[in-house]
C-alpha atoms as a PDB file:
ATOM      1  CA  UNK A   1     -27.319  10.349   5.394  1.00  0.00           C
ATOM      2  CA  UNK A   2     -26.171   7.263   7.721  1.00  0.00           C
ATOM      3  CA  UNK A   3     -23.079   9.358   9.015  1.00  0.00           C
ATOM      4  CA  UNK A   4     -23.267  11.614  11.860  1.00  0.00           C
ATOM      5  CA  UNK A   5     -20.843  14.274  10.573  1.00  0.00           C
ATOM      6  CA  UNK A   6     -20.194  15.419   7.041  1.00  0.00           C
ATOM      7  CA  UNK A   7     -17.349  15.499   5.035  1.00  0.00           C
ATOM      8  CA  UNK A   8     -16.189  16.710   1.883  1.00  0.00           C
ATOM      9  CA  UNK A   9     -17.521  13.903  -0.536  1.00  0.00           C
ATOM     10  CA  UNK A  10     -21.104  15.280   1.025  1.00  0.00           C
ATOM     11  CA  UNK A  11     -20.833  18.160   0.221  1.00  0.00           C
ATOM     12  CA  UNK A  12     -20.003  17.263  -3.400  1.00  0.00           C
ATOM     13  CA  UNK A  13     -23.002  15.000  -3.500  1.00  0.00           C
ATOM     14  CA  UNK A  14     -25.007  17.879  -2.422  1.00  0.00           C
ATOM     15  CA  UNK A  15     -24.142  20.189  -5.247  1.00  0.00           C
ATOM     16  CA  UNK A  16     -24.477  17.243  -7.718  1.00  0.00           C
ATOM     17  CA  UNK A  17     -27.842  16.628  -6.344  1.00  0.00           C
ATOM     18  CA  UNK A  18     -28.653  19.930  -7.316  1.00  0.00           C
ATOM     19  CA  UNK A  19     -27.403  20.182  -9.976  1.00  0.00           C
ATOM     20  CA  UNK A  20     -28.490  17.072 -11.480  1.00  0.00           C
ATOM     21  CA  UNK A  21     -30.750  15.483  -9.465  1.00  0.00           C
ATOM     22  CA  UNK A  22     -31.413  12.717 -11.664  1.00  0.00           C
ATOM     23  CA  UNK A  23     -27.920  11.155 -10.846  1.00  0.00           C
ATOM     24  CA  UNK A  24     -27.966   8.358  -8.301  1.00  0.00           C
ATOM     25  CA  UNK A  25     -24.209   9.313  -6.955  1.00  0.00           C
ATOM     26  CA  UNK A  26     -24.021   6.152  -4.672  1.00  0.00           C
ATOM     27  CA  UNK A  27     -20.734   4.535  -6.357  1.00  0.00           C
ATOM     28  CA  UNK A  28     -19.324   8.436  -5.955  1.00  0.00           C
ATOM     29  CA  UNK A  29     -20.408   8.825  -2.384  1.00  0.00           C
ATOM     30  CA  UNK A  30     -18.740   5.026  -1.820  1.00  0.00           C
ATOM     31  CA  UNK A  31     -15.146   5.633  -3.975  1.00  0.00           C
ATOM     32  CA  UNK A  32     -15.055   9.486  -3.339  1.00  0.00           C
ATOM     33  CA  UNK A  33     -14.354   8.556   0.268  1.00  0.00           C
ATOM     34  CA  UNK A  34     -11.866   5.534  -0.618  1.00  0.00           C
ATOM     35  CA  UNK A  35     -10.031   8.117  -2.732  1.00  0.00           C
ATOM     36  CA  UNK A  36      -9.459  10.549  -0.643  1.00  0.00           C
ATOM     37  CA  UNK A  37      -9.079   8.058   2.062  1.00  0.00           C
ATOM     38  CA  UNK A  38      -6.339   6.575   0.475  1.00  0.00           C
ATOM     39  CA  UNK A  39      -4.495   9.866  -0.471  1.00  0.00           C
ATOM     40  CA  UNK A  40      -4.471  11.059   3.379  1.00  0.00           C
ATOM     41  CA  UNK A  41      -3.530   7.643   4.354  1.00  0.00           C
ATOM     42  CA  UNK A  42      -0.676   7.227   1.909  1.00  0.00           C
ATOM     43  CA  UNK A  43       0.547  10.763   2.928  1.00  0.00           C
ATOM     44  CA  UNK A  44       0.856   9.479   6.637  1.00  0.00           C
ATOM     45  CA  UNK A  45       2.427   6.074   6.169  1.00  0.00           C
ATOM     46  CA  UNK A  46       4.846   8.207   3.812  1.00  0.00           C
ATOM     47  CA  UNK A  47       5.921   9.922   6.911  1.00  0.00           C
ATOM     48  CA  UNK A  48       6.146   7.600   9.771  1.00  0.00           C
ATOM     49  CA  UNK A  49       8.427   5.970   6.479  1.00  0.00           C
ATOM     50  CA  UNK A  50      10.229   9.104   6.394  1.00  0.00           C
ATOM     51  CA  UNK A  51      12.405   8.812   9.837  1.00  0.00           C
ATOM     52  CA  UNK A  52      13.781   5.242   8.088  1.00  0.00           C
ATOM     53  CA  UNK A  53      14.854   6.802   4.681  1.00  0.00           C
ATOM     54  CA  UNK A  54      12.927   5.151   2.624  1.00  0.00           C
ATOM     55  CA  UNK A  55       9.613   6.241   0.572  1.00  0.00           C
ATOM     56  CA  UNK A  56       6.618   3.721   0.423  1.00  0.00           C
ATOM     57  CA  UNK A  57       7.527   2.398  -3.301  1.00  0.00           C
ATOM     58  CA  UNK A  58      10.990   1.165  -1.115  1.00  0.00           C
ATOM     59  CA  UNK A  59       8.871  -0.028   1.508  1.00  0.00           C
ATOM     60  CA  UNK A  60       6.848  -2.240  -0.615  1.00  0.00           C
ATOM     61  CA  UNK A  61      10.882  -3.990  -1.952  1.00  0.00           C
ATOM     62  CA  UNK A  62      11.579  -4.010   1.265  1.00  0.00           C
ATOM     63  CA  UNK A  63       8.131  -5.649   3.191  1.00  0.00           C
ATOM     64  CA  UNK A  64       7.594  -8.428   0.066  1.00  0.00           C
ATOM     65  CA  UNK A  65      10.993  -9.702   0.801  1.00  0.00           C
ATOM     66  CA  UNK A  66      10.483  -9.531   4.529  1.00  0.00           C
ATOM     67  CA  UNK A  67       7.426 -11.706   3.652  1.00  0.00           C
ATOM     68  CA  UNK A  68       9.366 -14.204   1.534  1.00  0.00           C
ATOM     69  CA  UNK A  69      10.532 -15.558   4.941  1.00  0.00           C
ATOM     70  CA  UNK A  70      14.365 -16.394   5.210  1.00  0.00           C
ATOM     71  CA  UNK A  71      16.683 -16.180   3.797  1.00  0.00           C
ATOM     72  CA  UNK A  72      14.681 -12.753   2.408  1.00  0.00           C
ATOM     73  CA  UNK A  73      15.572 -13.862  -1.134  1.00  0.00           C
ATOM     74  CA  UNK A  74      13.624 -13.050  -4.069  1.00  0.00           C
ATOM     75  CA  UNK A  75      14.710 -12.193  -7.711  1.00  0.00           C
ATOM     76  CA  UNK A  76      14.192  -9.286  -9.604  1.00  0.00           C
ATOM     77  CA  UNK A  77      11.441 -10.517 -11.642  1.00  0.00           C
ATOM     78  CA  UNK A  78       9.929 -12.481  -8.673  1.00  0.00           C
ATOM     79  CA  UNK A  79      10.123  -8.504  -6.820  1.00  0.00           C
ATOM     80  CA  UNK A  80       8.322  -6.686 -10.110  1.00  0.00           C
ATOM     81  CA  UNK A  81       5.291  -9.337 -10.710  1.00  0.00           C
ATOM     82  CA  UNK A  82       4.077  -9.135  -6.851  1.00  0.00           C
ATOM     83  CA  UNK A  83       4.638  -5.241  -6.855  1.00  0.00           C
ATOM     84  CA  UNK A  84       3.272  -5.369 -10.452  1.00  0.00           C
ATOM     85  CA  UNK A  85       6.235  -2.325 -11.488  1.00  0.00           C
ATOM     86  CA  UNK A  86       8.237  -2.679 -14.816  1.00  0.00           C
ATOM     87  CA  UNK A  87      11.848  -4.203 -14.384  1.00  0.00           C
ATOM     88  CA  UNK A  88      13.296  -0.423 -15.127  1.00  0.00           C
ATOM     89  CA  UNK A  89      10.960   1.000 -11.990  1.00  0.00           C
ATOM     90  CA  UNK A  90      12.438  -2.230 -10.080  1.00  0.00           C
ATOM     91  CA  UNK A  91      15.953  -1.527 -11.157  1.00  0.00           C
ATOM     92  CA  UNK A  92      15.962   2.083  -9.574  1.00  0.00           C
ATOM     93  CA  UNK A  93      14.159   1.166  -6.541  1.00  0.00           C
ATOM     94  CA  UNK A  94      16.642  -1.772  -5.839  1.00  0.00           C
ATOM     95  CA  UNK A  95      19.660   0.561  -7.026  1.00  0.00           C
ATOM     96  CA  UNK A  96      18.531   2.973  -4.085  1.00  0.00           C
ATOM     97  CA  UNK A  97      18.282   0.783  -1.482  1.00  0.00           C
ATOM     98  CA  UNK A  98      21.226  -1.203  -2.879  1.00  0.00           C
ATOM     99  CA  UNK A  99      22.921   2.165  -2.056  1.00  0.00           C
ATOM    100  CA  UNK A 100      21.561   2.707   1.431  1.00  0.00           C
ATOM    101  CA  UNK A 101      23.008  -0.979   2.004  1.00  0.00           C
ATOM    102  CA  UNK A 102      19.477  -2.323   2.724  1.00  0.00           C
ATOM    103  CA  UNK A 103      19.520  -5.001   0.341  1.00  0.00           C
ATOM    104  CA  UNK A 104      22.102  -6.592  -1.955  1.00  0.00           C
ATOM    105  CA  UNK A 105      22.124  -8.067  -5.368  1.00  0.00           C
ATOM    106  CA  UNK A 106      24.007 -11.087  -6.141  1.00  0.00           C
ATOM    107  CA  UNK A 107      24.047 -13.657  -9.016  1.00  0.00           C
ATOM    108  CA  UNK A 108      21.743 -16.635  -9.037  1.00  0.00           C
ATOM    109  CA  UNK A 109      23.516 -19.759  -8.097  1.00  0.00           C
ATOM    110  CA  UNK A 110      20.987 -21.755  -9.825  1.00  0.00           C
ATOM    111  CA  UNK A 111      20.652 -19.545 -13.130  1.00  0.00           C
ATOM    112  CA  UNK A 112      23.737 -17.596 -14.512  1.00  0.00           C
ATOM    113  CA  UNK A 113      21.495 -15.216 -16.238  1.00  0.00           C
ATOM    114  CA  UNK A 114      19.862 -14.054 -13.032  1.00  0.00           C
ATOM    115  CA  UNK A 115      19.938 -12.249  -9.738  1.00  0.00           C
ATOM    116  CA  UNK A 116      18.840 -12.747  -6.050  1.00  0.00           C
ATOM    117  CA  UNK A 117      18.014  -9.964  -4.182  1.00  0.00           C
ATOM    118  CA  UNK A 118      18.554 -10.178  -0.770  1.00  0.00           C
ATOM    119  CA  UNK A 119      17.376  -8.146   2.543  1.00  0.00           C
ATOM    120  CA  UNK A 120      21.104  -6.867   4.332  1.00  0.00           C
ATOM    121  CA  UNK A 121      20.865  -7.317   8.493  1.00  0.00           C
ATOM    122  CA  UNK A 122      20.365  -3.610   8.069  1.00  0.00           C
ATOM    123  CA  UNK A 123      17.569  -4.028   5.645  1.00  0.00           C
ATOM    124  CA  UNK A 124      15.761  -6.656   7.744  1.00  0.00           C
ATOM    125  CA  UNK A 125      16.529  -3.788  10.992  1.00  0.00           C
ATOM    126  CA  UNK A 126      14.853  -0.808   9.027  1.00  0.00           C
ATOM    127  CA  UNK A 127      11.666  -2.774   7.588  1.00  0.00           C
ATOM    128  CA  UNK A 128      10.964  -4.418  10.546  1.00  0.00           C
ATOM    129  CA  UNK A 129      10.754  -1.033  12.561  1.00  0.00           C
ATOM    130  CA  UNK A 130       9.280   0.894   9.390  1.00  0.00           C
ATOM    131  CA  UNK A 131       6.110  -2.005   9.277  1.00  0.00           C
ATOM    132  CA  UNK A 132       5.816  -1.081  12.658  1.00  0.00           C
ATOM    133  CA  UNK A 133       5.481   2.884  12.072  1.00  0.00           C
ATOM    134  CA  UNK A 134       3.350   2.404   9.272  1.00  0.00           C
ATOM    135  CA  UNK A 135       0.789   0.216  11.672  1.00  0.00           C
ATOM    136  CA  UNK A 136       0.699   2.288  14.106  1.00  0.00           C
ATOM    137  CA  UNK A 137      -0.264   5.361  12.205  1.00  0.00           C
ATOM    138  CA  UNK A 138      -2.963   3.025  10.293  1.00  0.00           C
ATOM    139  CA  UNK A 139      -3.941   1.998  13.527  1.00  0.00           C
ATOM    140  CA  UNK A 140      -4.316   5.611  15.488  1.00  0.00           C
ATOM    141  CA  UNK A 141      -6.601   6.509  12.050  1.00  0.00           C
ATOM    142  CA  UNK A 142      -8.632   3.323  12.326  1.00  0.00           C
ATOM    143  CA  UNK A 143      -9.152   4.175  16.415  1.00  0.00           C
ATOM    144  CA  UNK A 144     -12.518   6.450  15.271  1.00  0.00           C
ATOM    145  CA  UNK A 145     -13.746   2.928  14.654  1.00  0.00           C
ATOM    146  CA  UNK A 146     -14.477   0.183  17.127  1.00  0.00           C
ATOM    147  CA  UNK A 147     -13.627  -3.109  16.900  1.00  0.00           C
ATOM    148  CA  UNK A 148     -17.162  -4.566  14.962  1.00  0.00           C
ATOM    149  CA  UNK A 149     -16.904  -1.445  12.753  1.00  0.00           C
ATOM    150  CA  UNK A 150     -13.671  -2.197  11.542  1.00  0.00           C
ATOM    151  CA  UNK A 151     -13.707  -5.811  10.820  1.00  0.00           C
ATOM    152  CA  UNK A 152     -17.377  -4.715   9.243  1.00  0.00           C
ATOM    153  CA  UNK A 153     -15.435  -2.142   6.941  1.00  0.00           C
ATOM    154  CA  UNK A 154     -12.596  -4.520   5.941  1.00  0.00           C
ATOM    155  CA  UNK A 155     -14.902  -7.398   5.382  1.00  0.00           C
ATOM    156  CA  UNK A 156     -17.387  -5.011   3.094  1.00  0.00           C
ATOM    157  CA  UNK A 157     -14.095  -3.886   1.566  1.00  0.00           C
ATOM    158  CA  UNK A 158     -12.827  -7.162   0.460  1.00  0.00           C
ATOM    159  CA  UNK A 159     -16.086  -7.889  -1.150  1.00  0.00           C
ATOM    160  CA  UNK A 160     -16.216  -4.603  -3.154  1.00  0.00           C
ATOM    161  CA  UNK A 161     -12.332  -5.221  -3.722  1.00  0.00           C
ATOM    162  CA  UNK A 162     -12.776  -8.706  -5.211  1.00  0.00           C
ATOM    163  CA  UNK A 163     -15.639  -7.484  -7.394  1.00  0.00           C
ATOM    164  CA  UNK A 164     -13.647  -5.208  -9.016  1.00  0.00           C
ATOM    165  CA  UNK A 165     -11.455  -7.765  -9.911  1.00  0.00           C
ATOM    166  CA  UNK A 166     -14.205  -9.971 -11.751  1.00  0.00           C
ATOM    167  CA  UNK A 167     -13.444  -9.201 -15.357  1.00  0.00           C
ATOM    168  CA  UNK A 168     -17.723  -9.459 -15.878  1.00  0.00           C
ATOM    169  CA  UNK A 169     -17.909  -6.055 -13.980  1.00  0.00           C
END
């Protein structure tokens, strides 16, 4: 074992060992930890979201059209393919924060069939300090690392990431 403590996902790996020793439990040692990694991790950017009003499915309307640069314009489609959610899961995220008066929806000026969806001054106010939550709680997490460990882990992440993505695997 390459860790100096044990967790959980070792313990699990220790009864499946016994239990059925002829398992190689590599790929569950590897994605047991991203799991559960990802669950606490979600749970904490959830609340340093919390204090802003908004949940992290709002966050994500709210950060891809702080991305999109200025004006913070996207449509409603153009919002659903990048968060890959169906228009109806779009439509009551953007009817919430329409609501809270962080965004607006307006018609297209260059389609009359469509909508722009646009961060309000109040919108641009809350993501901007919400981004900022959400790093730093990332950040304290990621502290147990140093600074080679980290950008070893993201590196070894992208690969695994980008593997998963290769429709041959």
């Amino acid at each position: 074992m390459s860790a100096q403590r044990e967790d959980a996902v070792d313990a699990i790996i220790d009864q499946w060992a016994a239990a059925r020793p002829d398992l190689d439990t590599k790929a569950m040692e590897v994605f047991g930890r991203i799991h559960r990694l990802s669950r606490a991790m979600g749970d904490r950017t959830e609340k340093a979201y919390a204090p802003y009003g908004i949940s992290r499915g709002e966050f994500d309307v709210l950060a891809t059209l702080r991305r999109a640069g200025a004006p913070y314009t996207l449509s409603p489609r153009q919002l659903s393919s990048t968060l890959m959610l169906t228009t109806g899961g779009m439509t009551g995220r953007l009817d919430k924060l329409e609501r809270a008066a962080l965004l607006r929806r307006s018609p297209d000026p260059h389609d009359r069939r469509g909508l722009q969806v646009t961060l309000t001054e109040k919108g641009l106010t809350v993501i901007d300090e919400a981004v900022g939550a959400g790093l730093t709680a990332q950040t304290r997490a990621l502290s147990t690392l140093d600074d080679q460990q980290a950008d070893q882990l993201a590196d070894l992440l992208r690969v695994l990431l980008v593997g998963t993505q290769d429709p041959g695997h």
